[in-house]
Protein backbone atom coordinates (compact mmCIF):
# COMPACT_ATOMS: atom_id res chain seq x y z
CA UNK A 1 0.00 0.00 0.00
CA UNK A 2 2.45 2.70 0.61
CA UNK A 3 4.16 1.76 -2.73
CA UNK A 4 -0.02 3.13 -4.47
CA UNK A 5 0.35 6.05 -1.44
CA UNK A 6 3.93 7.06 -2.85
CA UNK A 7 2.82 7.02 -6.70
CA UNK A 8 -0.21 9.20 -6.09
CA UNK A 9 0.88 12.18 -3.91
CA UNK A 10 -1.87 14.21 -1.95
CA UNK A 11 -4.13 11.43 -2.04
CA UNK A 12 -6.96 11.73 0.51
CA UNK A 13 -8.04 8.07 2.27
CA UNK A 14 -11.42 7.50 3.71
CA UNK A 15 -12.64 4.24 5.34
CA UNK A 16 -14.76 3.26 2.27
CA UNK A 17 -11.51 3.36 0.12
CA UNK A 18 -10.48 0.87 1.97
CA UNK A 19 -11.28 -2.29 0.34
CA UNK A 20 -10.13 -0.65 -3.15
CA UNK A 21 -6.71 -0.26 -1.31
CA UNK A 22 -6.38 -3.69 -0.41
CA UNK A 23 -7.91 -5.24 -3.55
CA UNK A 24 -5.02 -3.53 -5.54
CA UNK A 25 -3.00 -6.22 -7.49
CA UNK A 26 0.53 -6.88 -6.18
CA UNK A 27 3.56 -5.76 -8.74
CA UNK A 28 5.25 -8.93 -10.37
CA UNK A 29 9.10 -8.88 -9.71
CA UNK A 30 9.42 -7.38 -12.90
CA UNK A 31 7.13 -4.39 -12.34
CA UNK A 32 8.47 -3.94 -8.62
CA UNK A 33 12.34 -3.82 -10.03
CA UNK A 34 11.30 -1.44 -12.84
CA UNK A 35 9.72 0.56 -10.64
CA UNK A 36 13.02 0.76 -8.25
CA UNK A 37 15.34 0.93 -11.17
CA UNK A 38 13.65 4.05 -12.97
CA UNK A 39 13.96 5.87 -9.30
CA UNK A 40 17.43 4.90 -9.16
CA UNK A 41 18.12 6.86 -12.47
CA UNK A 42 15.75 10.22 -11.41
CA UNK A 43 17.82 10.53 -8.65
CA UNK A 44 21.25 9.39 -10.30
CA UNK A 45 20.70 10.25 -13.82
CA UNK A 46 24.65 10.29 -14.98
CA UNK A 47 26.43 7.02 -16.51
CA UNK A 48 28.54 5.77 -14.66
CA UNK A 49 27.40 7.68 -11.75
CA UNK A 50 27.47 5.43 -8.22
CA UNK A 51 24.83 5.31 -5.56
CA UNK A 52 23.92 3.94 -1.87
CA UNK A 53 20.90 2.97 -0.88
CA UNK A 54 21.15 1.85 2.90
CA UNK A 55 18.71 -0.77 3.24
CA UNK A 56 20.12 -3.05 6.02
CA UNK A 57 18.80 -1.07 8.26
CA UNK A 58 14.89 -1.75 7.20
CA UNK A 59 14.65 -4.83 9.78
CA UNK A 60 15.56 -2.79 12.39
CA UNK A 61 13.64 -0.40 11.34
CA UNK A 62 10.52 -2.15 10.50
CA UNK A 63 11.21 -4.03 13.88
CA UNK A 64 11.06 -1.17 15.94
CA UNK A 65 7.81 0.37 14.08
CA UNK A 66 5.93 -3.33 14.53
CA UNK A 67 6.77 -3.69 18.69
CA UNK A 68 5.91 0.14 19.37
CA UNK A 69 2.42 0.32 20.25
CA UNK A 70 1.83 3.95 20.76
CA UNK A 71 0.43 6.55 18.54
CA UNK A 72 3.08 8.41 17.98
CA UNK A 73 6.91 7.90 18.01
CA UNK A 74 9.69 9.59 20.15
CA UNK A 75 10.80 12.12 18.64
CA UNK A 76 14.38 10.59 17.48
CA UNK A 77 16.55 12.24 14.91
CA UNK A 78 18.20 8.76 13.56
CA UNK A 79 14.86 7.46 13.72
CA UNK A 80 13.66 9.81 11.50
CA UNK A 81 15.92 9.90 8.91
CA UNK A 82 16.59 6.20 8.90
CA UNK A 83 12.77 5.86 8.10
CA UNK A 84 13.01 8.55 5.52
CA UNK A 85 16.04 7.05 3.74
CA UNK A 86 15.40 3.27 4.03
CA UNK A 87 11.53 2.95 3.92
CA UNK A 88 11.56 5.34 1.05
CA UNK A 89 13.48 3.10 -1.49
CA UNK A 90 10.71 -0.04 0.04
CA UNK A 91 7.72 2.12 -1.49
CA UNK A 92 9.29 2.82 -4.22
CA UNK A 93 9.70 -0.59 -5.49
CA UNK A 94 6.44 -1.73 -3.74
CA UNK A 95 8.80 -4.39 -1.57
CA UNK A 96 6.92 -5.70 1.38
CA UNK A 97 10.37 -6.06 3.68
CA UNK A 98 14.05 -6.00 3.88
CA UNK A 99 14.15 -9.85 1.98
CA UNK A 100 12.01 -8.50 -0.97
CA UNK A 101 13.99 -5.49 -1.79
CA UNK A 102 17.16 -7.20 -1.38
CA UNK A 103 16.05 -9.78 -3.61
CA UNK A 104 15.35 -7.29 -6.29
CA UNK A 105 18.19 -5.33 -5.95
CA UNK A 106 20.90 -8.00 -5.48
CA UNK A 107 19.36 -11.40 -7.26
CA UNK A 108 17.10 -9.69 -9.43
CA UNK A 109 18.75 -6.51 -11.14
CA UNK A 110 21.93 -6.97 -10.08
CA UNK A 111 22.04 -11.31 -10.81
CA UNK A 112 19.42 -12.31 -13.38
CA UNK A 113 18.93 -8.73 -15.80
CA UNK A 114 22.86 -7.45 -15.04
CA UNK A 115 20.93 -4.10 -14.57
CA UNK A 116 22.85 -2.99 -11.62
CA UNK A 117 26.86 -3.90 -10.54
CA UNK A 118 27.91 -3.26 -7.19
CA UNK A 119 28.67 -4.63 -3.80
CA UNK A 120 26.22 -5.56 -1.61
CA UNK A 121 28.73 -5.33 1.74
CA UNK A 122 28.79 -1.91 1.16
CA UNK A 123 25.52 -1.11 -0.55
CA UNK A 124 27.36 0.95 -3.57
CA UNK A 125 26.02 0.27 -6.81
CA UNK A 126 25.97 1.56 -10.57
CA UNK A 127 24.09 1.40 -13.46
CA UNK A 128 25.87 -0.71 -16.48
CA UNK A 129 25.97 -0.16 -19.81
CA UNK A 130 23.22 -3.26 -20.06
CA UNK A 131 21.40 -1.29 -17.52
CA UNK A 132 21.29 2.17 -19.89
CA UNK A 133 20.68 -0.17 -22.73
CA UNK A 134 17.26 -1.48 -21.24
CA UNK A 135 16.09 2.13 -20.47
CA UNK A 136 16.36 3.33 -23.95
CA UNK A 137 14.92 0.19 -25.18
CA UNK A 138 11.95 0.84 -22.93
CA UNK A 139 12.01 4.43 -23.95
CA UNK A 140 11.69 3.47 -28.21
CA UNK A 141 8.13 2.74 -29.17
CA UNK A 142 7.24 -1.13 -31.21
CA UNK A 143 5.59 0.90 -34.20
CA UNK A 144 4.54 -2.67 -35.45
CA UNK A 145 2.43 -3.65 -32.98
CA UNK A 146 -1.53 -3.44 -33.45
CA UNK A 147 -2.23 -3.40 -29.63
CA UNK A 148 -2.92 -0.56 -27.45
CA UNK A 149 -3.47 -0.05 -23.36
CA UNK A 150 -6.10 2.40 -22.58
CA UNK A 151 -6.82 2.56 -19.02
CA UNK A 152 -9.97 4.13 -16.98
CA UNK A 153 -11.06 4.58 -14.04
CA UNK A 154 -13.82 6.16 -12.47
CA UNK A 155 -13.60 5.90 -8.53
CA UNK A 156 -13.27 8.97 -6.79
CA UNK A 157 -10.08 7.81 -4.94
CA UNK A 158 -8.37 8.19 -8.47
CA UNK A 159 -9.53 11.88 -9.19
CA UNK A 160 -6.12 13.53 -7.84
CA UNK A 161 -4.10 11.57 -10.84
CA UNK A 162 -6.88 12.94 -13.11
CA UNK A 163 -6.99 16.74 -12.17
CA UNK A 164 -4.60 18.80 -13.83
CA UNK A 165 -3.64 15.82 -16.82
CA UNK A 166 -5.07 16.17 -20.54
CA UNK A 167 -7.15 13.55 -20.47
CA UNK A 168 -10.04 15.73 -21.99
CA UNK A 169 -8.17 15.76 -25.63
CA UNK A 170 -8.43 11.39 -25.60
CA UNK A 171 -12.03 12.29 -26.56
CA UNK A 172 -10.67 12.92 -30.14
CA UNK A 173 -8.86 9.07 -30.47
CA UNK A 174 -9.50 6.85 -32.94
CA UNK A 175 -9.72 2.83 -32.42
């Protein structure tokens, strides 16, 4: 859930949006590694350019959250910006603990696709050439292709990713 809270900013929940939120369907690996690997490059958008992401300290972190029952947490600096740094990159990719996203950074991008090279002692990684490679091939359009996606929605939970885009001018498509 916070990975659908984190891709629609300034949403408002209400208790009958409730069931929606937990009827959502689940990312594949796929989806949930594409989703962490185009964050990566927003954030470190140069070639060649290395990166941290600190994510050992999620069980801790996690821990902590799960065995403190009160409404609100002491106010601890560390804390805080452990939370901001290492749950961040977990809604990002939509991982549901520390195994998941190490699994799709280490086995997944890093192992299987060759996406990512680093070392996973020190949590420094970089983008590969391979890596690049799959973003522009993502980026470049199969003009051959005869299907098309066109998605709709019309619960009012949705209306913030709505307001504001040019959704008006679809009226004019042709199928």
């Amino acid at each position: 859930m916070s990975g659908f809270i984190r891709q629609n900013p300034g949403i408002f929940i209400q208790n009958e949006d409730v069931e929606f939120l937990a009827s959502l369907r689940t990312p594949t690996v796929a989806e949930k590694a594409l989703k962490l690997l185009l964050q990566i490059v927003r954030e470190y958008p140069s070639p060649g350019e290395g990166f941290t992401i600190n994510y050992w300290s999620l069980q801790s972190l996690l821990k902590a959250i799960d065995e403190d029952k009160r409404e609100e947490f002491a106010s601890d600096l560390n804390f805080t910006k452990g939370c901001q740094s290492a749950l961040y990159w977990l809604a990002v990719s939509w991982a549901k603990d520390f195994w998941e996203f190490e699994f799709l950074m280490c086995e997944y991008l890093m192992g299987r696709k060759g996406i990512l090279e680093g070392w996973k002692v020190s949590g420094w990684y970089v983008v590969t050439a391979q890596g690049w490679d799959h973003l522009d091939s993502l980026r470049t359009a199969d003009s051959s292709s005869e299907t098309g996606f066109v998605a709709m929605w019309f619960q009012p939970i949705r209306a913030p990713c709505v307001a504001g885009s040019h959704w008006p001018g679809h009226w004019g498509c042709r199928v």
